[in-house]
N, C-alpha and C. Protein backbone atom coordinates (compact mmCIF):
# COMPACT_ATOMS: atom_id res chain seq x y z
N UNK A 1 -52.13 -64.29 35.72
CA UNK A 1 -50.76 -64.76 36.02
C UNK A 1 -50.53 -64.64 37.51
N UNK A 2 -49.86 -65.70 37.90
CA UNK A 2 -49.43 -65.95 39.35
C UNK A 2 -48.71 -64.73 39.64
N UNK A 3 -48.60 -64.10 40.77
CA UNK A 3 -47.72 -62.96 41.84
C UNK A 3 -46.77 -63.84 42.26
N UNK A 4 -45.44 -63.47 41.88
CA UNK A 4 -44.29 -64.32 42.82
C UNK A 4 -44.08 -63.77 44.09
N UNK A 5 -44.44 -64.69 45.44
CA UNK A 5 -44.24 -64.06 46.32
C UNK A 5 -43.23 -63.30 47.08
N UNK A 6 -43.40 -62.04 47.58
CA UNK A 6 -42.19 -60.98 47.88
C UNK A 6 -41.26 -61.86 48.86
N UNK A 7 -41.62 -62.78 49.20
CA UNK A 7 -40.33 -63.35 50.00
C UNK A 7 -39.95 -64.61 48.97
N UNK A 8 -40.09 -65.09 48.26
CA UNK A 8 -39.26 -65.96 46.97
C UNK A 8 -38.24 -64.76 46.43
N UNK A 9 -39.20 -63.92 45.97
CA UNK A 9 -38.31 -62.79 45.10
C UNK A 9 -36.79 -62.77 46.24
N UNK A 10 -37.23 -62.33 47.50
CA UNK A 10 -36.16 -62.12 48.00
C UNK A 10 -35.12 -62.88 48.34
N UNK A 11 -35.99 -64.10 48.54
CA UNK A 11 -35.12 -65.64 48.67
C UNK A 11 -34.09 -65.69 47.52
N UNK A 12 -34.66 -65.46 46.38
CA UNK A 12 -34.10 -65.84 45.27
C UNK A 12 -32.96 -64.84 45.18
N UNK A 13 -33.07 -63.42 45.30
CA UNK A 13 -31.64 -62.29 45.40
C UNK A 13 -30.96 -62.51 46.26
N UNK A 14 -30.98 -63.36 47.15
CA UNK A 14 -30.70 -63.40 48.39
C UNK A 14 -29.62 -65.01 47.93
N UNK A 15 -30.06 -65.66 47.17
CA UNK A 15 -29.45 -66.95 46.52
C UNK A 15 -28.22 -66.56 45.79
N UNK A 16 -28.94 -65.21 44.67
CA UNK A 16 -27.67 -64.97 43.80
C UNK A 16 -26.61 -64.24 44.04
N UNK A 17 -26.75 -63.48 45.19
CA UNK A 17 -26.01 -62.82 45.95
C UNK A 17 -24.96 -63.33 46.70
N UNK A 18 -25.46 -64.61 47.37
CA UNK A 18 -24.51 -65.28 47.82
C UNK A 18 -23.47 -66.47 46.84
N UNK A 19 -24.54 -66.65 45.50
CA UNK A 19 -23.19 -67.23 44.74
C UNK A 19 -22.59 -66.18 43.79
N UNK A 20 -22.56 -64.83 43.58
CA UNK A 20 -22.16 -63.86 43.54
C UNK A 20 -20.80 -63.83 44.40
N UNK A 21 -20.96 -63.23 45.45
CA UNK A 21 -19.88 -63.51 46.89
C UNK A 21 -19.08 -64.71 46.33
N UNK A 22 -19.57 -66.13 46.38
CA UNK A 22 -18.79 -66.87 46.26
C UNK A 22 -18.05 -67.19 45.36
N UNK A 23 -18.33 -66.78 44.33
CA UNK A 23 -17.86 -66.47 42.58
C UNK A 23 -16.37 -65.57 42.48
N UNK A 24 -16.68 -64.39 43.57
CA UNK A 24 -15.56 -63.58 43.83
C UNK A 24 -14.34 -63.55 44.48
N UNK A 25 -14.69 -64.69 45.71
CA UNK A 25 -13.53 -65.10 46.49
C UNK A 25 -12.81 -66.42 45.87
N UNK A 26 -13.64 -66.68 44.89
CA UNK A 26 -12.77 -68.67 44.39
C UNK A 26 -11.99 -67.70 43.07
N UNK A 27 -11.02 -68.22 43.03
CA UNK A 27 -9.89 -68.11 42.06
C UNK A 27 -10.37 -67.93 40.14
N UNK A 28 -11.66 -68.43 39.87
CA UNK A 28 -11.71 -68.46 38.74
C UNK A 28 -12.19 -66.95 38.35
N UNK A 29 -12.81 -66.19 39.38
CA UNK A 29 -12.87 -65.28 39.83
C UNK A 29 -11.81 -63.95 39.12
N UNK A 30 -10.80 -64.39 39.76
CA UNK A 30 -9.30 -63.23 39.36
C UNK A 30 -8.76 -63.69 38.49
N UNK A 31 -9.09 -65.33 38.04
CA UNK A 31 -8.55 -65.47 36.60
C UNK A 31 -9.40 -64.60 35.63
N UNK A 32 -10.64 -64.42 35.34
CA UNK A 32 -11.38 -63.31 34.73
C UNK A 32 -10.72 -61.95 34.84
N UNK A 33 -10.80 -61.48 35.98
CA UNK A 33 -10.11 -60.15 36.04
C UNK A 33 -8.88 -59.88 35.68
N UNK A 34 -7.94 -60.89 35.68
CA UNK A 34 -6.73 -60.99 34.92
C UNK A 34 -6.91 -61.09 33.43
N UNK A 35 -7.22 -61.65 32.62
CA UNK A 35 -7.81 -61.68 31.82
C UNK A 35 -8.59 -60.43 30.84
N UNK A 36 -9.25 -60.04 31.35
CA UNK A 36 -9.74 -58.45 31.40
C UNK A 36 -9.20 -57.84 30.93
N UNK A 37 -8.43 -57.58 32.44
CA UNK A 37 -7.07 -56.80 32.44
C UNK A 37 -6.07 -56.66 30.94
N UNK A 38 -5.36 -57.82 30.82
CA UNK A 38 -4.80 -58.41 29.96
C UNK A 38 -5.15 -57.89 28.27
N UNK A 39 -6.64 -58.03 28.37
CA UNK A 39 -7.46 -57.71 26.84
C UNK A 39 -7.26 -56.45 26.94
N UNK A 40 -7.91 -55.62 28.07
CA UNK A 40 -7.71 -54.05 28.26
C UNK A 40 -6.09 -53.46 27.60
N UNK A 41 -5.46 -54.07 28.56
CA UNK A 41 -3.59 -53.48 27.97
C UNK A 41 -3.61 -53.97 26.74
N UNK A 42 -3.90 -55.22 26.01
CA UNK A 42 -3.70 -55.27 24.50
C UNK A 42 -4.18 -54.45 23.97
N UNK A 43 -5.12 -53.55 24.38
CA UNK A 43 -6.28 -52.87 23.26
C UNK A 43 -5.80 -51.81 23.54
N UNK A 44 -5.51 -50.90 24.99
CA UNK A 44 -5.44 -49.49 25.13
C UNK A 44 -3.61 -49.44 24.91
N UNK A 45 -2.91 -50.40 25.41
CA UNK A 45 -1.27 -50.43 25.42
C UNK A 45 -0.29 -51.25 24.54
N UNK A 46 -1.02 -50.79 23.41
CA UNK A 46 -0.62 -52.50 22.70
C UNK A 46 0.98 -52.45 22.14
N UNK A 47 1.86 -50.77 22.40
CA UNK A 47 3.11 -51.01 22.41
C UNK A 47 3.73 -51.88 23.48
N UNK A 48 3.02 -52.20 24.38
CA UNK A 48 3.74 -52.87 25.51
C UNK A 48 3.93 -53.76 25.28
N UNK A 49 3.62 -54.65 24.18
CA UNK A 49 3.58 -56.48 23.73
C UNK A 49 4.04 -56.23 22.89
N UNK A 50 3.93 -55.34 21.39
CA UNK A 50 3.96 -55.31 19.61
C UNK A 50 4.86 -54.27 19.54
N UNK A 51 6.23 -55.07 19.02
CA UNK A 51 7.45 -53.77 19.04
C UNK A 51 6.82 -53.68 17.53
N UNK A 52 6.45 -53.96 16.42
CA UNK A 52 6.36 -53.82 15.02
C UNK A 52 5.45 -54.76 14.40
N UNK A 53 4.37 -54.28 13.36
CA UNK A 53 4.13 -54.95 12.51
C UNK A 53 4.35 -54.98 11.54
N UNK A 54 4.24 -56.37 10.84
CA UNK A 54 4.91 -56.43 9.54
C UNK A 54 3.91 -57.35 8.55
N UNK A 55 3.29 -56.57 7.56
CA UNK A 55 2.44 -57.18 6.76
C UNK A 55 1.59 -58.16 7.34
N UNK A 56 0.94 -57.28 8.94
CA UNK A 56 -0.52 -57.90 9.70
C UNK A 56 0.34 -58.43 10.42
N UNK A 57 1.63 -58.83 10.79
CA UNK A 57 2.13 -60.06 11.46
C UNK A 57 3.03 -59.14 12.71
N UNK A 58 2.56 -59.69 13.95
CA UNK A 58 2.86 -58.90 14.53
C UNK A 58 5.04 -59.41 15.18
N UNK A 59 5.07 -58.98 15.46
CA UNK A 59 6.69 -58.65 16.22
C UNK A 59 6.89 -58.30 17.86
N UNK A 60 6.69 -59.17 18.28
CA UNK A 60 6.22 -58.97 20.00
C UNK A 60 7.76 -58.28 20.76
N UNK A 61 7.56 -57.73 21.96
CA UNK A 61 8.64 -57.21 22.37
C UNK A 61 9.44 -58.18 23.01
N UNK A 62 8.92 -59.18 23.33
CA UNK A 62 9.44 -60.59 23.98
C UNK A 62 10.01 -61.27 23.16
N UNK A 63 9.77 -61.36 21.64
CA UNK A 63 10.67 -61.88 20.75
C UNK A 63 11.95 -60.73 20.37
N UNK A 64 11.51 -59.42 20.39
CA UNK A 64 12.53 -58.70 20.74
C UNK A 64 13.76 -58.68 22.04
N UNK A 65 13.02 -58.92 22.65
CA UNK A 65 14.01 -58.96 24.03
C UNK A 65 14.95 -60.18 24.47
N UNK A 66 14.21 -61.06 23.81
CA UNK A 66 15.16 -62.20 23.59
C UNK A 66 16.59 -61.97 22.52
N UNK A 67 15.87 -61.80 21.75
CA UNK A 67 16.94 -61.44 20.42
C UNK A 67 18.06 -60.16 20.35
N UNK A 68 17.82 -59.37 21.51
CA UNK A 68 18.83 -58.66 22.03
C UNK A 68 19.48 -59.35 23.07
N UNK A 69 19.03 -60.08 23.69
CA UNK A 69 19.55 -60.76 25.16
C UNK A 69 20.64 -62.15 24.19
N UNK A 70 19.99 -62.63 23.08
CA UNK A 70 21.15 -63.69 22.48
C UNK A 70 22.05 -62.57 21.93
N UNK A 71 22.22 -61.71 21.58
CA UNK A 71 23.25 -60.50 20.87
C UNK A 71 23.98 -59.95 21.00
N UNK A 72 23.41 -59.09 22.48
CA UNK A 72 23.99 -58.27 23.14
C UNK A 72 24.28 -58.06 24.90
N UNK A 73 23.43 -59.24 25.33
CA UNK A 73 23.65 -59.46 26.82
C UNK A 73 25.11 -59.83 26.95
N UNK A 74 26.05 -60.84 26.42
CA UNK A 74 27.28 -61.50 27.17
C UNK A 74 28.23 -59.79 26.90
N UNK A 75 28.16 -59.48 26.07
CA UNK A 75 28.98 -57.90 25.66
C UNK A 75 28.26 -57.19 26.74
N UNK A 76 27.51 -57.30 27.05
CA UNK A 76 26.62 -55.67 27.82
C UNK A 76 27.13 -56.06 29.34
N UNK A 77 27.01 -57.01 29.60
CA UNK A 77 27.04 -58.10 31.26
C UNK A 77 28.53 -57.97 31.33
N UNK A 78 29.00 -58.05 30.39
CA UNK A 78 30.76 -58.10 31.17
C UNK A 78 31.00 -56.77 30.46
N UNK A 79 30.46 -55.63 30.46
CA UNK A 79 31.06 -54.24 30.07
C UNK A 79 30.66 -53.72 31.90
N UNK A 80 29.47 -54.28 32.47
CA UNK A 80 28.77 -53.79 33.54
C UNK A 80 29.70 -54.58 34.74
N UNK A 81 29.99 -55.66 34.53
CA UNK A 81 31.01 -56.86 35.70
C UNK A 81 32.44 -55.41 35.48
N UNK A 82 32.76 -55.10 34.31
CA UNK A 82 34.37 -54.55 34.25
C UNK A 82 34.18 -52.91 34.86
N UNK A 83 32.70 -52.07 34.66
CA UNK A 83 32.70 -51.00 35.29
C UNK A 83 32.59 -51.60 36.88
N UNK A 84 31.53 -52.26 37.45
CA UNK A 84 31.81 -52.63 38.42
C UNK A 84 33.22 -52.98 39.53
N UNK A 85 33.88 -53.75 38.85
CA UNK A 85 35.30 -53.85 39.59
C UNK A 85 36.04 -52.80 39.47
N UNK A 86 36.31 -51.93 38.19
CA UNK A 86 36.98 -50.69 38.72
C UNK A 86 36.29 -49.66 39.75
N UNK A 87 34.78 -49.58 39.75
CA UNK A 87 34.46 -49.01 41.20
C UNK A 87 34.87 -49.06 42.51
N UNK A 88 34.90 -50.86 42.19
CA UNK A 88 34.90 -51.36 43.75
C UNK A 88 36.43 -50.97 44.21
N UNK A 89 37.22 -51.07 43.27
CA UNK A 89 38.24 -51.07 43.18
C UNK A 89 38.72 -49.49 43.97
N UNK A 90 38.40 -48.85 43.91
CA UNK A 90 38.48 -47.32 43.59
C UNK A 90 37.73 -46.59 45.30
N UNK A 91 36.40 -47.70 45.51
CA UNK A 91 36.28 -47.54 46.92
C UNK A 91 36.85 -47.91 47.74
N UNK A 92 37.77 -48.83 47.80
CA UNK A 92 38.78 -49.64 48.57
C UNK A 92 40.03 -48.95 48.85
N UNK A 93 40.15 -48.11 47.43
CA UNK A 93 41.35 -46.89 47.63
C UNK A 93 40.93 -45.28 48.18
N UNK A 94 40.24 -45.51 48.48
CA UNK A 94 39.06 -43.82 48.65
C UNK A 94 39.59 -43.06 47.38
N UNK A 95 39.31 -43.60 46.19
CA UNK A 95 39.34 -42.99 45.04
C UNK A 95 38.32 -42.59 44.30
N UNK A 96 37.18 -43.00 45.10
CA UNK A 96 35.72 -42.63 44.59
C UNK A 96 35.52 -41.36 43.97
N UNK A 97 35.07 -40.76 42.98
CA UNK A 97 34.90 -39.55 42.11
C UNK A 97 33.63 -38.85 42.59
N UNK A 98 33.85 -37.65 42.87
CA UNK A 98 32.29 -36.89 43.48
C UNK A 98 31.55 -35.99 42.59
N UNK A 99 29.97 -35.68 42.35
CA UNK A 99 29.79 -35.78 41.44
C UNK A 99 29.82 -33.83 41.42
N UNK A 100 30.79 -33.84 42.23
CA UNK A 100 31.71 -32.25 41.70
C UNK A 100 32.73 -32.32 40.35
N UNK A 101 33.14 -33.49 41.14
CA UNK A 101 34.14 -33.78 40.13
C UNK A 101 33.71 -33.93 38.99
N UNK A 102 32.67 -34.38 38.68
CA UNK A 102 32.08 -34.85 37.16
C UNK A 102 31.48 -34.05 36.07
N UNK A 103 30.84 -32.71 37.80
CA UNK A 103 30.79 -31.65 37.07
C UNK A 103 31.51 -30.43 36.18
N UNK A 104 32.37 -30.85 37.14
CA UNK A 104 33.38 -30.41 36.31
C UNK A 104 34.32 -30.30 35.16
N UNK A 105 34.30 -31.91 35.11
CA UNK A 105 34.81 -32.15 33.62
C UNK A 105 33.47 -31.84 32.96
N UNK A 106 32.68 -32.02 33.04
CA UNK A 106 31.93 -31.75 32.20
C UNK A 106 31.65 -29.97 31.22
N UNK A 107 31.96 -29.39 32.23
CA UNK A 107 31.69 -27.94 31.30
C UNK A 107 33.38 -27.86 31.30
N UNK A 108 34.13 -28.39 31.42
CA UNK A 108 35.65 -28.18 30.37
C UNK A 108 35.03 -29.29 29.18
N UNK A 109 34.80 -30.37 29.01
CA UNK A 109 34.31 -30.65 27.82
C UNK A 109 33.17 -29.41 26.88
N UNK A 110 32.14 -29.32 28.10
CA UNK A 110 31.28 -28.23 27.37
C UNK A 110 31.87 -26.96 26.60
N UNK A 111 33.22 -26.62 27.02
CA UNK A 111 33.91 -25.16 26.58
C UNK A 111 34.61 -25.56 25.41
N UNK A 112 35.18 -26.90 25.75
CA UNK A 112 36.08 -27.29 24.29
C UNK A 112 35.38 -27.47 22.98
N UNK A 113 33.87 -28.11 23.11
CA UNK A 113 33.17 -28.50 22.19
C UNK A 113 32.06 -27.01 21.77
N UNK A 114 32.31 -25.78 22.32
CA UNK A 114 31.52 -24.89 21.89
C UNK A 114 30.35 -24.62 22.57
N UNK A 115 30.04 -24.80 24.19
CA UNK A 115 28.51 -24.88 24.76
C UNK A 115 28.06 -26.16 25.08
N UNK A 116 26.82 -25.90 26.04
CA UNK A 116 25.85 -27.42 26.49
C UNK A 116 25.75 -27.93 24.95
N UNK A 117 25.01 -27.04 24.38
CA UNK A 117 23.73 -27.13 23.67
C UNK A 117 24.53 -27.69 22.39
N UNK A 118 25.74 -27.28 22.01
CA UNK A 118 26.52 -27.94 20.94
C UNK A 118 27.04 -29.25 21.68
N UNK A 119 27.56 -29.86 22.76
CA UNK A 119 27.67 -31.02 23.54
C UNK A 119 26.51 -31.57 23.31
N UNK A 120 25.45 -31.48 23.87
CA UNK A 120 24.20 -32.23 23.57
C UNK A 120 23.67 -32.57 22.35
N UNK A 121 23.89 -31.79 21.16
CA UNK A 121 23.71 -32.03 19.79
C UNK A 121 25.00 -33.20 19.53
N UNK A 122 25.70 -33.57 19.83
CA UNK A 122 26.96 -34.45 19.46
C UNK A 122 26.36 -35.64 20.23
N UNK A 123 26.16 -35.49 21.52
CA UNK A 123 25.99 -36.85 22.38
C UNK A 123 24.39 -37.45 21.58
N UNK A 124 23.29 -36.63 21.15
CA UNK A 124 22.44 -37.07 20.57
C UNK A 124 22.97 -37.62 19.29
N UNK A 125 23.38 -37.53 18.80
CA UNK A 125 23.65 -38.33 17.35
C UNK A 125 24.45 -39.44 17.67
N UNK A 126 25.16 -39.59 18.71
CA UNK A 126 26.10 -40.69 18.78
C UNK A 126 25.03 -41.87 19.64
N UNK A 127 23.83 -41.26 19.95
CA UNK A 127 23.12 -42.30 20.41
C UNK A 127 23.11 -42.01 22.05
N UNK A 128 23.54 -41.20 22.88
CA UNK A 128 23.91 -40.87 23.96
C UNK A 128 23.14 -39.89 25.06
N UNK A 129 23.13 -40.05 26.08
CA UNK A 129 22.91 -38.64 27.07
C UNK A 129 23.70 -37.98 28.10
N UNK A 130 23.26 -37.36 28.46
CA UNK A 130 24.47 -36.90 29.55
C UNK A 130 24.33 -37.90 30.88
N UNK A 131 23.55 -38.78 31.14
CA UNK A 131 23.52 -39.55 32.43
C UNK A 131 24.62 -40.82 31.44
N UNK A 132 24.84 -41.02 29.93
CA UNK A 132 25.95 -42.26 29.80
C UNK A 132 27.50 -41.53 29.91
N UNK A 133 27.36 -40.37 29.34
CA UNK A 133 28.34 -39.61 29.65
C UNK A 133 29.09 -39.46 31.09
N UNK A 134 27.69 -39.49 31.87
CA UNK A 134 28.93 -38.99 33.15
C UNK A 134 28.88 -40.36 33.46
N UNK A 135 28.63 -41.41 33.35
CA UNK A 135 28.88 -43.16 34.15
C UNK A 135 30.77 -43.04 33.10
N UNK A 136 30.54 -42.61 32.14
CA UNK A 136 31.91 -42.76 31.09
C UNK A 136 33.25 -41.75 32.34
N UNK A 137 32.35 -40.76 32.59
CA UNK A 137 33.68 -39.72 32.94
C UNK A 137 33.94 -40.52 34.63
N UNK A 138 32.82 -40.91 35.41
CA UNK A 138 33.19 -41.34 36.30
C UNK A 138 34.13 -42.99 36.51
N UNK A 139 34.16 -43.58 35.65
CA UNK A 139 34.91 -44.43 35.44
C UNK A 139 36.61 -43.97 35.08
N UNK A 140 36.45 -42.97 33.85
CA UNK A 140 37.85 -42.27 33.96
C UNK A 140 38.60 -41.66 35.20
N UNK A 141 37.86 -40.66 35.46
CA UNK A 141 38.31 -40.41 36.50
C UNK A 141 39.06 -40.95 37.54
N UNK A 142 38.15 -42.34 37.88
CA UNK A 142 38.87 -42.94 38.81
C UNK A 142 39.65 -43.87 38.41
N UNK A 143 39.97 -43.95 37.51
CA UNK A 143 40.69 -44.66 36.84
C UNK A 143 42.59 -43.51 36.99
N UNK A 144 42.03 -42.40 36.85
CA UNK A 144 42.98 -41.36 36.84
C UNK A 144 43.85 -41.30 38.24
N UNK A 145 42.43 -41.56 39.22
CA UNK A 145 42.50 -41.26 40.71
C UNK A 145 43.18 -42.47 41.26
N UNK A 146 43.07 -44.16 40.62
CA UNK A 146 44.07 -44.90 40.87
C UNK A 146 45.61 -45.25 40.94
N UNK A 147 45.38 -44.76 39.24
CA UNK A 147 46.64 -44.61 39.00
C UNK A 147 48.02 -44.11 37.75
N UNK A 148 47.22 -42.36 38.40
CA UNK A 148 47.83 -41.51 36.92
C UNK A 148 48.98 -40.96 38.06
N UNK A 149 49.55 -41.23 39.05
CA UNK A 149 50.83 -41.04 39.79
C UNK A 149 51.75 -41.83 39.84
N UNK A 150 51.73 -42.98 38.52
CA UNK A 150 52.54 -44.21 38.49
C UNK A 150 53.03 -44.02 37.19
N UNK A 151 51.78 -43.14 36.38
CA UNK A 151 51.80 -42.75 34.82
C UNK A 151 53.65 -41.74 34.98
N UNK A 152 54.55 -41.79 35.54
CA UNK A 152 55.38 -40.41 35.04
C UNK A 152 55.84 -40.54 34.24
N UNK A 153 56.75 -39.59 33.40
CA UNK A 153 57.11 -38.98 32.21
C UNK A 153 58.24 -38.52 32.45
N UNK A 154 59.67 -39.06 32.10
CA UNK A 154 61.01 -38.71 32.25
C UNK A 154 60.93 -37.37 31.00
N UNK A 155 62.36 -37.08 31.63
CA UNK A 155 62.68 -35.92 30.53
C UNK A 155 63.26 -36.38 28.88
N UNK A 156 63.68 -37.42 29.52
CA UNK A 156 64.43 -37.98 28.36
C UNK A 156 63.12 -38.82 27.17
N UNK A 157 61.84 -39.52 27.78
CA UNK A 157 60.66 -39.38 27.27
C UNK A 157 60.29 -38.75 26.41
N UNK A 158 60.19 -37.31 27.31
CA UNK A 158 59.68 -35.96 26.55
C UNK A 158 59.94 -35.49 25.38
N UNK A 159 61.83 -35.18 25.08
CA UNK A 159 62.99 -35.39 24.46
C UNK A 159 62.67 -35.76 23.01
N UNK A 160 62.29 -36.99 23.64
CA UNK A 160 62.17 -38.06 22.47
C UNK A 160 60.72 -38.31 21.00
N UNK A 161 59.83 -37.39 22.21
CA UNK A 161 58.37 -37.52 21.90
C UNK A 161 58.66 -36.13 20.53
N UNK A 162 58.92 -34.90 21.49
CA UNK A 162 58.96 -33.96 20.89
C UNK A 162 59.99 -34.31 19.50
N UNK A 163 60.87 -34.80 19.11
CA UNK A 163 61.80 -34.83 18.30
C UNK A 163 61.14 -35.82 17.19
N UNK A 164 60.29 -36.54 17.60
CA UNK A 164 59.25 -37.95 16.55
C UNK A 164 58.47 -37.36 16.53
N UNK A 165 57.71 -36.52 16.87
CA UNK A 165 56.40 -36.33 17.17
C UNK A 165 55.59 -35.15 17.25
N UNK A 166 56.48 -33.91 16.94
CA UNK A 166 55.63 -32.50 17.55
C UNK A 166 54.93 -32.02 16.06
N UNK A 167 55.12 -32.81 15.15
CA UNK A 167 53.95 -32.30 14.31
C UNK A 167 52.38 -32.70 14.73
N UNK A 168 52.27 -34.00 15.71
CA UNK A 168 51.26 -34.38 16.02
C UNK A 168 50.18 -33.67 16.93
N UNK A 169 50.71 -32.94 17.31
CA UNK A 169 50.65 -31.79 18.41
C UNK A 169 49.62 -30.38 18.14
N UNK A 170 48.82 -29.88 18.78
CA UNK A 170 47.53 -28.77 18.47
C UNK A 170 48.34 -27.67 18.41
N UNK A 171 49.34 -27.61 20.11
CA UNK A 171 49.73 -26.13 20.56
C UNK A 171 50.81 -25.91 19.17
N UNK A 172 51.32 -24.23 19.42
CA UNK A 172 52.15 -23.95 18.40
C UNK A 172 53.23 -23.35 19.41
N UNK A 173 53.03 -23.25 20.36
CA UNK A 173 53.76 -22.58 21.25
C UNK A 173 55.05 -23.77 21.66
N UNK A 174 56.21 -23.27 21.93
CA UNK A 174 57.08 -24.16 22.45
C UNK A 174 56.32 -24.61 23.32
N UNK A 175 56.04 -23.73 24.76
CA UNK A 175 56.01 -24.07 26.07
C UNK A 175 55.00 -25.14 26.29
N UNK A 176 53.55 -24.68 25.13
CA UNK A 176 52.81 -25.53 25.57
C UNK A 176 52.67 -26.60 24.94
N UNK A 177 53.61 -26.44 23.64
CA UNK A 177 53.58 -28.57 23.72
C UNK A 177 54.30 -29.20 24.46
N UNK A 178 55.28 -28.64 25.08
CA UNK A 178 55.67 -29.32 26.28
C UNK A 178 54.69 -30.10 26.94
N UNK A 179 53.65 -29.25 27.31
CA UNK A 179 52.46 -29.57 28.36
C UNK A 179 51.58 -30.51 28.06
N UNK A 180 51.49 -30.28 26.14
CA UNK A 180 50.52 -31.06 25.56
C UNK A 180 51.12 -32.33 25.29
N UNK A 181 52.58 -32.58 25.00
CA UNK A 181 53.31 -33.73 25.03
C UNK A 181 52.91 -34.62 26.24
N UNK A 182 53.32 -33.85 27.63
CA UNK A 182 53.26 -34.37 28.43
C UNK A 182 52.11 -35.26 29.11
N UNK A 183 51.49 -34.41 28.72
CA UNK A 183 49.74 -35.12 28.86
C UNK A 183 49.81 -36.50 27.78
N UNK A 184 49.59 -36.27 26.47
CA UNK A 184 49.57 -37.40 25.45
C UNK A 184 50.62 -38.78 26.10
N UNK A 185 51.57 -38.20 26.79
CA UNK A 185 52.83 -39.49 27.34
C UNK A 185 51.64 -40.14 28.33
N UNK A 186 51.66 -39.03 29.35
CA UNK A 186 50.89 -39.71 30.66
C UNK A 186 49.50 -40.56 30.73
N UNK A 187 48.74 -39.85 29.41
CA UNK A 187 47.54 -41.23 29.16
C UNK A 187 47.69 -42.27 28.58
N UNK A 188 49.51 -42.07 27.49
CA UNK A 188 49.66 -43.72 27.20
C UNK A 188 49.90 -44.51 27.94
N UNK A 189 50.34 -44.03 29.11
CA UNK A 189 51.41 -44.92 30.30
C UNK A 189 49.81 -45.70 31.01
N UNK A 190 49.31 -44.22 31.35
CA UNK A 190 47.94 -44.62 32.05
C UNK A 190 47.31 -46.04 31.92
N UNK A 191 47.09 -45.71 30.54
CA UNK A 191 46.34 -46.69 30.05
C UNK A 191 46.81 -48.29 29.98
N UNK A 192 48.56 -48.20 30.05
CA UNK A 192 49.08 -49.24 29.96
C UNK A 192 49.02 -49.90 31.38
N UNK A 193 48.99 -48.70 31.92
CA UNK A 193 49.30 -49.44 33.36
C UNK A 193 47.80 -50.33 34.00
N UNK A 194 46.49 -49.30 33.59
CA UNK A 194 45.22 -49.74 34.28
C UNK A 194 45.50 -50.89 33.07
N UNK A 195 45.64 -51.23 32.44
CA UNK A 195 45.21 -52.77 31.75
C UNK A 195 45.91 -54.06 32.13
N UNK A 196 47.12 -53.51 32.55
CA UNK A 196 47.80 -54.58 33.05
C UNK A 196 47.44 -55.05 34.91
N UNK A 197 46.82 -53.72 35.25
CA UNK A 197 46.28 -53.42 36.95
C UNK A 197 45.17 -54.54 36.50
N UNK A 198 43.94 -53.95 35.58
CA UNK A 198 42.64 -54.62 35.54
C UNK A 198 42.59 -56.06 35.12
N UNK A 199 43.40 -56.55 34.32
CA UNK A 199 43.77 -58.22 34.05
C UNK A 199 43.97 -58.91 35.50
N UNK A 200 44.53 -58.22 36.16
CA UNK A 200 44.85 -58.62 37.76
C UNK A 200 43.69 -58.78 38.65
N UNK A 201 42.92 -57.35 38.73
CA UNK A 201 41.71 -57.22 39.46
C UNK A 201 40.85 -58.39 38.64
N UNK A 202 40.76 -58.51 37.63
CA UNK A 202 39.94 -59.30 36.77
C UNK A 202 39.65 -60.67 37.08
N UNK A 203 40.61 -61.42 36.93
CA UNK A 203 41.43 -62.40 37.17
C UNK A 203 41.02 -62.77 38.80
N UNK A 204 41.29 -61.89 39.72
CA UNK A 204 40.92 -62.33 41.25
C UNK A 204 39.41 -61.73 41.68
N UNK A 205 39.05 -61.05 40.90
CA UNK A 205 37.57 -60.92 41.19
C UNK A 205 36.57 -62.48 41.10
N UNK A 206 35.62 -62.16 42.10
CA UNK A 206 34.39 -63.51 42.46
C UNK A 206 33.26 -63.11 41.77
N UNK A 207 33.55 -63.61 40.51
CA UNK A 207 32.21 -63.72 39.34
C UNK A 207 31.35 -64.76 39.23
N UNK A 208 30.17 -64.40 39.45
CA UNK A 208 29.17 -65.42 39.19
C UNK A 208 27.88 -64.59 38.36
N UNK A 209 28.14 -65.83 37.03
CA UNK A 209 27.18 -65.19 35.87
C UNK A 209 25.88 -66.28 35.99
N UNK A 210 25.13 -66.02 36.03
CA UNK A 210 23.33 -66.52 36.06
C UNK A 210 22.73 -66.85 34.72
């Protein structure tokens, strides 16, 4: 048998090498490696595509994500547009809430409800954490910080509340259903007032939905 000569041999590595090289820089190239890639994450990550199977048939997360986005995007998008404007709203008044402040309500909630750890057992079942919790308290807040000094409470109010109403009431003490009245008046007013405020802000806010 013929000896292939040591310079063919080399000619020839020397051939595949360079369409090697050129194999790697042309595009069909990284379409392979994409590809690869692609098979790799189906095989090692395959929650990342397959929210569920169902009798072999798979349930992709993209048919999921759609089907929350027809459901629950126009509700979710204008819950996020309405926290938004009361922010903005709130920086414009230097009513911004600090996250002292948040801390704070938070362990007076924590004391009323019995501890973290009994708070956190409640916010878990309702579906919750403490990072939705405090976006919730920081919205109140400044909501408070806008305009719970518009909220007042005549005497004659009070009067009236207590005489309809003091069975509705926790304290047993005269003095402090006074206090507890007074509060229950001032978040109805509150509330009346930010809704009739936020229809306004609402209304002149520059929305553009995509």
């Amino acid at each position: 048998m013929a000896k292939t000569p040591p310079y063919s041999f080399v000619n020839n590595l020397l051939v595949k090498l360079d369409s090697l090289k050129k194999f790697r820089s042309s595009k069909k190239f990284y379409v392979v490696l994409l590809i690869l890639g692609l098979l790799l994450l189906a095989t090692f990550k395959k929650d990342w595509f397959v929210a569920a199977m169902v009798n072999g048939s798979p349930i992709t997360n993209i048919e999921l994500q759609l089907k929350l986005n027809e459901q629950f995007r126009s509700q979710i998008l204008n819950q996020l547009i309405n926290e938004k404007i009361i922010l903005d709203e709130a920086r414009k008044n230097n009513a911004l809430v600090t996250d002292e402040e948040i801390g704070k309500k938070i362990q007076e909630i924590e004391v009323s409800l019995g501890g973290a750890k009994t708070m956190d057992e409640i916010l878990a079942a309702q579906g919750q954490d403490r990072n939705s919790i405090k976006n919730q308290i920081r919205l109140q807040l400044s909501i408070e910080k806008l305009y719970l000094k518009e909220a007042t409470v005549s005497a004659e109010e009070m009067e009236k509340f207590l005489e309809t109403s003091r069975d509705q009431l926790q304290a047993t003490e005269s003095a402090k259903q006074e206090i507890e009245a007074e509060n229950l008046l001032k978040q109805q007013k509150l509330s009346q007032i930010f809704n009739e405020k936020f229809q306004t802000l609402r209304s002149q806010a520059k929305i553009t939905i995509f």
